[in-house]
N, C-alpha and C. Protein backbone atom coordinates (compact mmCIF):
# COMPACT_ATOMS: atom_id res chain seq x y z
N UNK A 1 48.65 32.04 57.75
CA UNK A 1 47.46 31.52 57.16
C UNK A 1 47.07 30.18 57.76
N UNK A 2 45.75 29.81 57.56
CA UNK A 2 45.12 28.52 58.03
C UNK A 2 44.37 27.67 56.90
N UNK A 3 44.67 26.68 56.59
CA UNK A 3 43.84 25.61 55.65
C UNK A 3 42.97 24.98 56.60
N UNK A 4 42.00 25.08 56.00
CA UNK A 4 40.30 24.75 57.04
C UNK A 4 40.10 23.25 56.37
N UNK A 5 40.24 22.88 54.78
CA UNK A 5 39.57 22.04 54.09
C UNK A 5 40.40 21.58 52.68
N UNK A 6 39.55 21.03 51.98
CA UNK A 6 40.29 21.52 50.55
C UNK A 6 38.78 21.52 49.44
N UNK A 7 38.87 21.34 48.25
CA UNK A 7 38.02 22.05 47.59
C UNK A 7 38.43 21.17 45.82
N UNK A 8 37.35 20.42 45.42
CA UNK A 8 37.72 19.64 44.29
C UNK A 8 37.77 20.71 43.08
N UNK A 9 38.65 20.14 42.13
CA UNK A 9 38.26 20.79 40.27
C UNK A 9 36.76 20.73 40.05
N UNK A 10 35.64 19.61 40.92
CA UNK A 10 34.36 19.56 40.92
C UNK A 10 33.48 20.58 41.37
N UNK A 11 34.43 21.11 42.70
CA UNK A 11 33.98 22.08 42.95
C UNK A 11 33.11 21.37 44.31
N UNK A 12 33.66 20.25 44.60
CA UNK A 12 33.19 19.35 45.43
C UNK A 12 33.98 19.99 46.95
N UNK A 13 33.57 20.06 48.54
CA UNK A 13 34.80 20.18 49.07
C UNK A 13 34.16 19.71 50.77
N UNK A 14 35.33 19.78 51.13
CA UNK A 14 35.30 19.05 53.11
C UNK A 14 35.65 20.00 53.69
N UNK A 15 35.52 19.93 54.80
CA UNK A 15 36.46 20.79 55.99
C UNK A 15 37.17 20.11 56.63
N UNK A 16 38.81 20.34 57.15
CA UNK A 16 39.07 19.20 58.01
C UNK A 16 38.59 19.16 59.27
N UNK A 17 39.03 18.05 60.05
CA UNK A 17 38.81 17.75 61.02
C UNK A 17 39.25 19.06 62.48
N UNK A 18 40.79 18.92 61.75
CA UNK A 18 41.35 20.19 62.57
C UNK A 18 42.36 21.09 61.71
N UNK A 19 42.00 22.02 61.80
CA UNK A 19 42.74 23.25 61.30
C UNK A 19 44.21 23.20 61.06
N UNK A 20 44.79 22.95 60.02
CA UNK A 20 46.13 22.95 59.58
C UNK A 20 46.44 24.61 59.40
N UNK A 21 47.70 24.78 60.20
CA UNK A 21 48.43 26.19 59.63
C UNK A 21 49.54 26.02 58.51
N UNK A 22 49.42 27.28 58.27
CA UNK A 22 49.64 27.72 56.47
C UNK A 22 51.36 28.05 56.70
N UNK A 23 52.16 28.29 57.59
CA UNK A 23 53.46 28.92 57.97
C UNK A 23 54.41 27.80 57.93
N UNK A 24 55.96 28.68 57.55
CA UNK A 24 56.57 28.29 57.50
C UNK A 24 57.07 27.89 56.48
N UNK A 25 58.15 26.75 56.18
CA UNK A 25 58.55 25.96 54.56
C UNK A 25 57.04 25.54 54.12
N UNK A 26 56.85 25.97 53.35
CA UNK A 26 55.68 25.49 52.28
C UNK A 26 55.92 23.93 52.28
N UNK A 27 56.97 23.24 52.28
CA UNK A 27 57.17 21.66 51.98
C UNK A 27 56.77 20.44 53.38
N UNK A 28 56.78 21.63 54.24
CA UNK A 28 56.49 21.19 55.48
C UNK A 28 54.92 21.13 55.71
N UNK A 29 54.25 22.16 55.54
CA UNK A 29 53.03 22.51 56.02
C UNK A 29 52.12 21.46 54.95
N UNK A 30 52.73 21.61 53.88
CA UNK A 30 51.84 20.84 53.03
C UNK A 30 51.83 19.61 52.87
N UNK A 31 52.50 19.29 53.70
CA UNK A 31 53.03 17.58 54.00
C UNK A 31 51.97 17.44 55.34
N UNK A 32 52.01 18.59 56.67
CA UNK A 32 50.87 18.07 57.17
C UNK A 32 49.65 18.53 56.83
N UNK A 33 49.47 19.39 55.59
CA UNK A 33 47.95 19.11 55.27
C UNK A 33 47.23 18.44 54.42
N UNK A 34 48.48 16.95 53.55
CA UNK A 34 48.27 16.06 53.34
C UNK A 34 47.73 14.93 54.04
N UNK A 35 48.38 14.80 55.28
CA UNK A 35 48.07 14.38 56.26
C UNK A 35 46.86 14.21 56.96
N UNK A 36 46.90 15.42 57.17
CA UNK A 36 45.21 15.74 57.90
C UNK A 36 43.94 15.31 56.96
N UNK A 37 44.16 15.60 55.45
CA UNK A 37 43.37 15.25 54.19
C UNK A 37 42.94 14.16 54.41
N UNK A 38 43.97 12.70 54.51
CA UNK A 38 44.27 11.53 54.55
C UNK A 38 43.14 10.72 56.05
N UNK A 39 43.47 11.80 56.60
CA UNK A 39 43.15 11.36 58.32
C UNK A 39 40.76 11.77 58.10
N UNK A 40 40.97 12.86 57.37
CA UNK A 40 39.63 13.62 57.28
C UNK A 40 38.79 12.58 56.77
N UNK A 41 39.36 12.57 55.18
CA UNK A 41 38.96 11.66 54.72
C UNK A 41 38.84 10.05 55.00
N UNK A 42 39.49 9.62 55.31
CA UNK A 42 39.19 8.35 56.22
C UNK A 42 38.16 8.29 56.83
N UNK A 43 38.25 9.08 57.65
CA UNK A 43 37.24 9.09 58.74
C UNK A 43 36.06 9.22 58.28
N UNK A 44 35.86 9.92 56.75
CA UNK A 44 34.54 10.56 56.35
C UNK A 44 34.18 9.32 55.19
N UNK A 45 34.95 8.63 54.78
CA UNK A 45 34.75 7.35 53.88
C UNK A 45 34.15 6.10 55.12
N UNK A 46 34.56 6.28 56.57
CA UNK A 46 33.84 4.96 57.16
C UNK A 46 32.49 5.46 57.60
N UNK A 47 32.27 6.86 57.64
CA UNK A 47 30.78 7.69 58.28
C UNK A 47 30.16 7.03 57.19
N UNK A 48 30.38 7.50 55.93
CA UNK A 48 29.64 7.94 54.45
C UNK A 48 29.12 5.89 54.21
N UNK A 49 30.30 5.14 54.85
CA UNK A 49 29.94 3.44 54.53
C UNK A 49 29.06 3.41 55.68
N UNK A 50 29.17 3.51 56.69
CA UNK A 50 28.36 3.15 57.94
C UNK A 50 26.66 3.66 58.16
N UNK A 51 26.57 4.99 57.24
CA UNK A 51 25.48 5.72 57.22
C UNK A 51 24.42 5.16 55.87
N UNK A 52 25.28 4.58 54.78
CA UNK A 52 24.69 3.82 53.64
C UNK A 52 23.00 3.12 53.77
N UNK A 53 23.75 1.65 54.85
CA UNK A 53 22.70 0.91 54.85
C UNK A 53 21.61 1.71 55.53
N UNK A 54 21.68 2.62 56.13
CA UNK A 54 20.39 3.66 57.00
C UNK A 54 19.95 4.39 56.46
N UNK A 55 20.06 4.70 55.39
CA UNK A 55 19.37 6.01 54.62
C UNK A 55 19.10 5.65 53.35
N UNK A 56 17.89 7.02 53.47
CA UNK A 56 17.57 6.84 51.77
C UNK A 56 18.58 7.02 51.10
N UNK A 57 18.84 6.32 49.76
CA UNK A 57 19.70 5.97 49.70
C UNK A 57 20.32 7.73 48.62
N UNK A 58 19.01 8.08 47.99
CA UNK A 58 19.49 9.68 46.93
C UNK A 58 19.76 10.31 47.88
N UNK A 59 19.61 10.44 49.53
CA UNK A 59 19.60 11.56 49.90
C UNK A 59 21.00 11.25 50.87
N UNK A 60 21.02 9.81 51.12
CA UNK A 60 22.57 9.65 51.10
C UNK A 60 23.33 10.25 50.21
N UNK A 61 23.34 9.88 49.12
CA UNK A 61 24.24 10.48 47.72
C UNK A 61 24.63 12.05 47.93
N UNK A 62 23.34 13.15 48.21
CA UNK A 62 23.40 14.01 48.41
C UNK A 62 24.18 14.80 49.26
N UNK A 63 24.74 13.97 50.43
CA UNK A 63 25.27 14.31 51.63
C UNK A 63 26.52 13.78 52.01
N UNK A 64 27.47 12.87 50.69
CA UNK A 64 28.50 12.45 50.52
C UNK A 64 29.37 13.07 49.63
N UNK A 65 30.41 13.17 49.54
CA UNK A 65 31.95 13.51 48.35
C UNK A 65 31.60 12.45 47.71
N UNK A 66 31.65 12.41 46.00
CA UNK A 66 31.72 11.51 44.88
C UNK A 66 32.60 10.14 45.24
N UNK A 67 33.53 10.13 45.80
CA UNK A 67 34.31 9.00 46.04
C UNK A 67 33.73 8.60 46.67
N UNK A 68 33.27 8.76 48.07
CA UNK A 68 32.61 8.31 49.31
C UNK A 68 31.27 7.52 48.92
N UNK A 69 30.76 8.13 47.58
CA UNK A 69 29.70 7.22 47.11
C UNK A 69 30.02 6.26 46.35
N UNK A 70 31.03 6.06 45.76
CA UNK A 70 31.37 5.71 44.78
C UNK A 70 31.96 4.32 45.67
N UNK A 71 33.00 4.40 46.56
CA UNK A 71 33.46 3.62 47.38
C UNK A 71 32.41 2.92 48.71
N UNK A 72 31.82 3.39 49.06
CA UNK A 72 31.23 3.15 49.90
C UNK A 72 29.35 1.86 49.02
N UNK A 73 29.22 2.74 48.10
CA UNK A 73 28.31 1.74 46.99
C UNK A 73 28.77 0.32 46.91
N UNK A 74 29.95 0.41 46.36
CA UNK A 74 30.72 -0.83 46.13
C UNK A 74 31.30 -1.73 47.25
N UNK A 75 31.54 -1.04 48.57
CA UNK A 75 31.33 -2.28 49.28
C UNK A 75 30.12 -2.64 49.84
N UNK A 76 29.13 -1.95 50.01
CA UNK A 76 28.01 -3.05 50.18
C UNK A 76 27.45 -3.70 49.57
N UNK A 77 27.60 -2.99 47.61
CA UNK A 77 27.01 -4.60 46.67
C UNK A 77 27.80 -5.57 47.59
N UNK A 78 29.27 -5.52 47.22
CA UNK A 78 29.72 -6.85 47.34
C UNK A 78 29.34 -7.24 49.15
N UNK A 79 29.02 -6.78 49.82
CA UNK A 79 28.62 -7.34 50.76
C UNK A 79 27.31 -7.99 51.20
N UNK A 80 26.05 -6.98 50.27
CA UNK A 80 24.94 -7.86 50.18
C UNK A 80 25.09 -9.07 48.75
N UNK A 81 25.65 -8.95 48.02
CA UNK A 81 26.17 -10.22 47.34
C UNK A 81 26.47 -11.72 47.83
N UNK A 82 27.42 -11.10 49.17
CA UNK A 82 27.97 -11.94 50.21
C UNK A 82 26.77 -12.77 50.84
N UNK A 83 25.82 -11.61 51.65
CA UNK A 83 24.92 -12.05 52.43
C UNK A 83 24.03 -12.58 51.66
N UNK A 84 23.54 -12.58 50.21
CA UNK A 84 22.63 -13.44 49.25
C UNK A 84 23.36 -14.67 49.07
N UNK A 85 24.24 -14.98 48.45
CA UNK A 85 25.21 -16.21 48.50
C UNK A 85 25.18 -17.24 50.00
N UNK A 86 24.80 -16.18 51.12
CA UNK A 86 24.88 -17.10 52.60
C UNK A 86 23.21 -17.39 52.78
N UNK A 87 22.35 -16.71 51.98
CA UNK A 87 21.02 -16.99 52.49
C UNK A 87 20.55 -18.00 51.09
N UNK A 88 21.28 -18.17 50.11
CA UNK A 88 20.92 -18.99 49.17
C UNK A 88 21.54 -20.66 49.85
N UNK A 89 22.62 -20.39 50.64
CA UNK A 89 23.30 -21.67 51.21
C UNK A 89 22.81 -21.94 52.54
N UNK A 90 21.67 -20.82 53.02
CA UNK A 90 20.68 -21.42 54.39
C UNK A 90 19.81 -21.99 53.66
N UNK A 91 19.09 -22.16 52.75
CA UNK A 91 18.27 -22.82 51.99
C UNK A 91 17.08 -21.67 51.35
N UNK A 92 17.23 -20.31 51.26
CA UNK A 92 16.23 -19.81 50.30
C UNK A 92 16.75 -19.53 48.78
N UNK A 93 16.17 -20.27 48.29
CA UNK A 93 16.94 -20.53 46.91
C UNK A 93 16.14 -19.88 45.65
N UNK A 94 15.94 -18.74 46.39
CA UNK A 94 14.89 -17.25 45.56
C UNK A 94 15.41 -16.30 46.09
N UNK A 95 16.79 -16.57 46.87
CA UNK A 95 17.31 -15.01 47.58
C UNK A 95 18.09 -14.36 46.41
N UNK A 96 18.80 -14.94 45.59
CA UNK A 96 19.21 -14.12 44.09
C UNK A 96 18.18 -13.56 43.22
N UNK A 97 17.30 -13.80 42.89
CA UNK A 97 16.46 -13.57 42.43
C UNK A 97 15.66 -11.79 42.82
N UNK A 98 15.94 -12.56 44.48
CA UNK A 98 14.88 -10.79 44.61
C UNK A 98 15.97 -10.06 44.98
N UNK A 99 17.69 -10.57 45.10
CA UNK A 99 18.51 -9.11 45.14
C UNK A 99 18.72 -8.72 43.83
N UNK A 100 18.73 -9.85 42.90
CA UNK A 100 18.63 -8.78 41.40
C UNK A 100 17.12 -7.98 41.07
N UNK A 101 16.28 -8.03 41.61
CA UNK A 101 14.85 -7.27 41.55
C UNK A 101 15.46 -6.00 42.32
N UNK A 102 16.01 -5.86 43.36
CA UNK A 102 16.51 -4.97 44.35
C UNK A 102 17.80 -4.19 43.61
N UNK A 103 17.98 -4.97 42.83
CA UNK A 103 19.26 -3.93 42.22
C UNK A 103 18.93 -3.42 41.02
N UNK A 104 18.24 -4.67 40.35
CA UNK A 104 17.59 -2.93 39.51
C UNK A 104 16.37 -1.86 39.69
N UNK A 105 15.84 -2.15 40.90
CA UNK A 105 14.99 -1.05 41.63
C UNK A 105 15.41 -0.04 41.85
N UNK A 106 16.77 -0.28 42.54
CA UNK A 106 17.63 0.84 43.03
C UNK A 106 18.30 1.53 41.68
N UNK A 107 18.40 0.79 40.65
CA UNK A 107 19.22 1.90 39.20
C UNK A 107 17.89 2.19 38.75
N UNK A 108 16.20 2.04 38.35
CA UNK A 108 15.46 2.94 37.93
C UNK A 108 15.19 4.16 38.96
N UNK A 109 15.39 3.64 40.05
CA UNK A 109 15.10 5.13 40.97
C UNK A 109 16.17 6.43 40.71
N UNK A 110 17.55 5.73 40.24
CA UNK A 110 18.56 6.58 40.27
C UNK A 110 18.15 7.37 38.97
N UNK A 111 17.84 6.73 37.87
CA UNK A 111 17.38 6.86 36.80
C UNK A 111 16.35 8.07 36.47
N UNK A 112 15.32 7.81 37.00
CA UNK A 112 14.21 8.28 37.46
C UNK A 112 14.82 9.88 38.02
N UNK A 113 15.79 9.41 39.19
CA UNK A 113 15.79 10.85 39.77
C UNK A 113 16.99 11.91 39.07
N UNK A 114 17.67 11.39 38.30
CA UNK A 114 18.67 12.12 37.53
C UNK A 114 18.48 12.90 36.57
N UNK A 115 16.63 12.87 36.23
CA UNK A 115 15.85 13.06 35.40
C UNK A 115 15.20 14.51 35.95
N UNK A 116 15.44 14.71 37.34
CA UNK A 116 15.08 15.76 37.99
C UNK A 116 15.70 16.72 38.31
N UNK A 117 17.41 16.45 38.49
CA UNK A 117 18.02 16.83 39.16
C UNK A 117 18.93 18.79 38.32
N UNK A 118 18.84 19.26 39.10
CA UNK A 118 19.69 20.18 38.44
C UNK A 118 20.88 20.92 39.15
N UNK A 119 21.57 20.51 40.07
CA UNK A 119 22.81 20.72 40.58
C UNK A 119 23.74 19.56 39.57
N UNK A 120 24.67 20.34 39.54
CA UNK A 120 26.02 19.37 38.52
C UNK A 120 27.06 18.68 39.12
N UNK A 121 26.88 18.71 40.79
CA UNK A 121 27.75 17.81 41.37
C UNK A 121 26.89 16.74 41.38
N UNK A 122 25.67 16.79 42.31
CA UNK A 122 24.71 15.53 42.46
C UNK A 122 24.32 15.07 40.75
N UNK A 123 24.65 15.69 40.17
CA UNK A 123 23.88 15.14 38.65
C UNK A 123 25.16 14.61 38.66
N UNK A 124 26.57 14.89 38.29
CA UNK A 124 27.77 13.77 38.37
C UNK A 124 27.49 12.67 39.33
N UNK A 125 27.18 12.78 40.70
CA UNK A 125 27.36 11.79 41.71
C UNK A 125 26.65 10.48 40.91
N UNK A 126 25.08 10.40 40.87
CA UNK A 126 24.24 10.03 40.27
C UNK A 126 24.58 9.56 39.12
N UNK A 127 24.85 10.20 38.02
CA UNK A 127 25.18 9.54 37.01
C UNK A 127 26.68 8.48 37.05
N UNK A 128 27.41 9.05 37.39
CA UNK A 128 28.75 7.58 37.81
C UNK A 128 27.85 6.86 38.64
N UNK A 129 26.77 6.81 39.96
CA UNK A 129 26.69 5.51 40.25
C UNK A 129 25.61 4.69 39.58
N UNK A 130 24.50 5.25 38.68
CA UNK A 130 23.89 4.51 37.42
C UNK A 130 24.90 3.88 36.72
N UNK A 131 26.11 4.04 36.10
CA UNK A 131 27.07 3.00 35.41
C UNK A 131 27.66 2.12 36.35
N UNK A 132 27.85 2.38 37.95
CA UNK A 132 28.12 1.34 38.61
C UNK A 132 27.72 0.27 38.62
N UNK A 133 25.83 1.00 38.94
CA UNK A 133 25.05 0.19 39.52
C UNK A 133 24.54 -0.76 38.48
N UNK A 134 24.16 -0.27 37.05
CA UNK A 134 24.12 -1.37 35.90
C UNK A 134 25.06 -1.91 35.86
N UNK A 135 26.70 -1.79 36.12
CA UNK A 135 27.47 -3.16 36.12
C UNK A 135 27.08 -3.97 36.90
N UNK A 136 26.95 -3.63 38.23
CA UNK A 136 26.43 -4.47 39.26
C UNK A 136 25.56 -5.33 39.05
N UNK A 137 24.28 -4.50 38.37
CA UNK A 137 23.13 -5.12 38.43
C UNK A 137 22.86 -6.35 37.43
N UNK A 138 23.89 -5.95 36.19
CA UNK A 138 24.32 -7.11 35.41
C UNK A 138 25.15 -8.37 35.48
N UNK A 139 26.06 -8.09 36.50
CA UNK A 139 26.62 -9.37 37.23
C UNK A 139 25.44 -10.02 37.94
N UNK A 140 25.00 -9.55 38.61
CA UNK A 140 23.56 -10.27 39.55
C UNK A 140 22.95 -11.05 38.52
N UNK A 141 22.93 -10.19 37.78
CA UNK A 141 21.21 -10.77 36.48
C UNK A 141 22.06 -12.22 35.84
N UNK A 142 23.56 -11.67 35.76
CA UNK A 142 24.29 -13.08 35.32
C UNK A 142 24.25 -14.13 36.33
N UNK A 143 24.80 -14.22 37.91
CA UNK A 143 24.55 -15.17 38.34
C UNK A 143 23.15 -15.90 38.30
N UNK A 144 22.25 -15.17 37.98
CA UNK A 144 20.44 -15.53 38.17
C UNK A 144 20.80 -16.70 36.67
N UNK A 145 21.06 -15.81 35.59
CA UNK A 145 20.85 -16.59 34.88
C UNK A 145 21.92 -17.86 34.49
N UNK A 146 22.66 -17.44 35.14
CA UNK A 146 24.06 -19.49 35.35
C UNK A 146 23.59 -19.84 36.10
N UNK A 147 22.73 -19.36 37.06
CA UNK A 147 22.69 -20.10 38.50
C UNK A 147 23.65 -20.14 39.12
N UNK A 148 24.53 -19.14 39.53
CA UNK A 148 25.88 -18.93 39.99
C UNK A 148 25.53 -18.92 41.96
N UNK A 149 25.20 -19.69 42.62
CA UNK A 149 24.53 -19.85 44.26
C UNK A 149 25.49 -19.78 44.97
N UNK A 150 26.95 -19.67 44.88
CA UNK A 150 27.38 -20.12 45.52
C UNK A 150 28.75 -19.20 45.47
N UNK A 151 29.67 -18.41 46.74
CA UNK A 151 30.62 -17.21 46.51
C UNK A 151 31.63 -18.16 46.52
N UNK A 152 31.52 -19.64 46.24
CA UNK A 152 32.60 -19.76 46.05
C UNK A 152 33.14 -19.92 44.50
N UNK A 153 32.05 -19.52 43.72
CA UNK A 153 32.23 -20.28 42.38
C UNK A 153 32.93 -18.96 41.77
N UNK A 154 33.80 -19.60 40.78
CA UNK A 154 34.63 -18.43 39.89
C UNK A 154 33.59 -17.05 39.07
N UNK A 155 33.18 -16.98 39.04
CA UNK A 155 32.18 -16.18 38.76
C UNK A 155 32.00 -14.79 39.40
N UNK A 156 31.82 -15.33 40.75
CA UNK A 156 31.77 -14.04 42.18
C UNK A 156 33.23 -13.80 42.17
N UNK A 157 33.90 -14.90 42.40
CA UNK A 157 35.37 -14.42 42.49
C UNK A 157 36.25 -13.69 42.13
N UNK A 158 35.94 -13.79 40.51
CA UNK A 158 36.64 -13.24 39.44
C UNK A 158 36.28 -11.51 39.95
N UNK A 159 34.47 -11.24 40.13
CA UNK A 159 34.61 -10.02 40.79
C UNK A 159 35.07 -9.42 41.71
N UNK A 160 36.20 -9.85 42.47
CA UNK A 160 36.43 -8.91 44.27
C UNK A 160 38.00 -8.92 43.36
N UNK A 161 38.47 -9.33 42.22
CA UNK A 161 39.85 -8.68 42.15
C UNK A 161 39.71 -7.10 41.40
């Protein structure tokens, strides 16, 4: 036998990269098609981050594994977080302001489109990253309203643990 992929309880699934065979001690084979999982996925968590900032962003969602959105979401808040914090300390001191306008743009659209949707993986995807994205978008709305300008202040910090 040959393992091509694997296949979530979601009903979510990948193909690997390269074809794992099925022979032999079962303890063996399944150790390298842990492996290969490990190796697939990797590779498909830096596509799924790298492809983010370029695409729309639902139809990104659409074309990722739940984790991959899920993981890949969360490092670019915190990275355009980063880059608002560096353009508030070049001197535009309205750059918080319009990434919290931008972050909750991006949760009514999600909003909006979850409202449409009738597949039950993308309706999961979607709905976990609406609770992301309102945490997110509520940390933002908090620095706006402390005036939190600056990644070095405990505030931002407390978020990257």
């Amino acid at each position: 036998g040959k393992v091509l992929g694997m296949v979530s309880s979601e009903k979510e699934s990948f193909d690997f990269d390269a074809m794992q065979p099925a022979e032999g001690a079962v303890e063996a084979w399944l150790l390298t098609c842990e492996a290969e999982m490990m190796r697939t996925l990797n590779k498909l968590h830096k596509e799924g981050t790298f492809y983010y900032a370029e695409s729309d962003r639902v139809e990104w969602i659409g074309k990722q594994l739940g984790m991959i959105v899920n993981t890949a979401a969360q490092v670019w808040w915190a990275w355009e977080c980063e880059d608002t914090f560096n353009r508030v300390r070049a001197g535009n001191k309205g750059a918080m302001k319009a990434y919290a306008k931008k972050c909750s743009d991006q949760l009514e659209r999600l909003i909006k489109e979850v409202q449409t949707l009738s597949e039950k993986i993308m309706t999961k995807k979607v709905n976990t990253l609406i609770i992301i994205d309102l945490h997110n978008r509520d940390i933002v709305d908090t620095f706006v309203r402390d005036s939190i300008l600056d990644a070095r202040e405990f505030a931002w910090e407390s978020q990257l643990r």
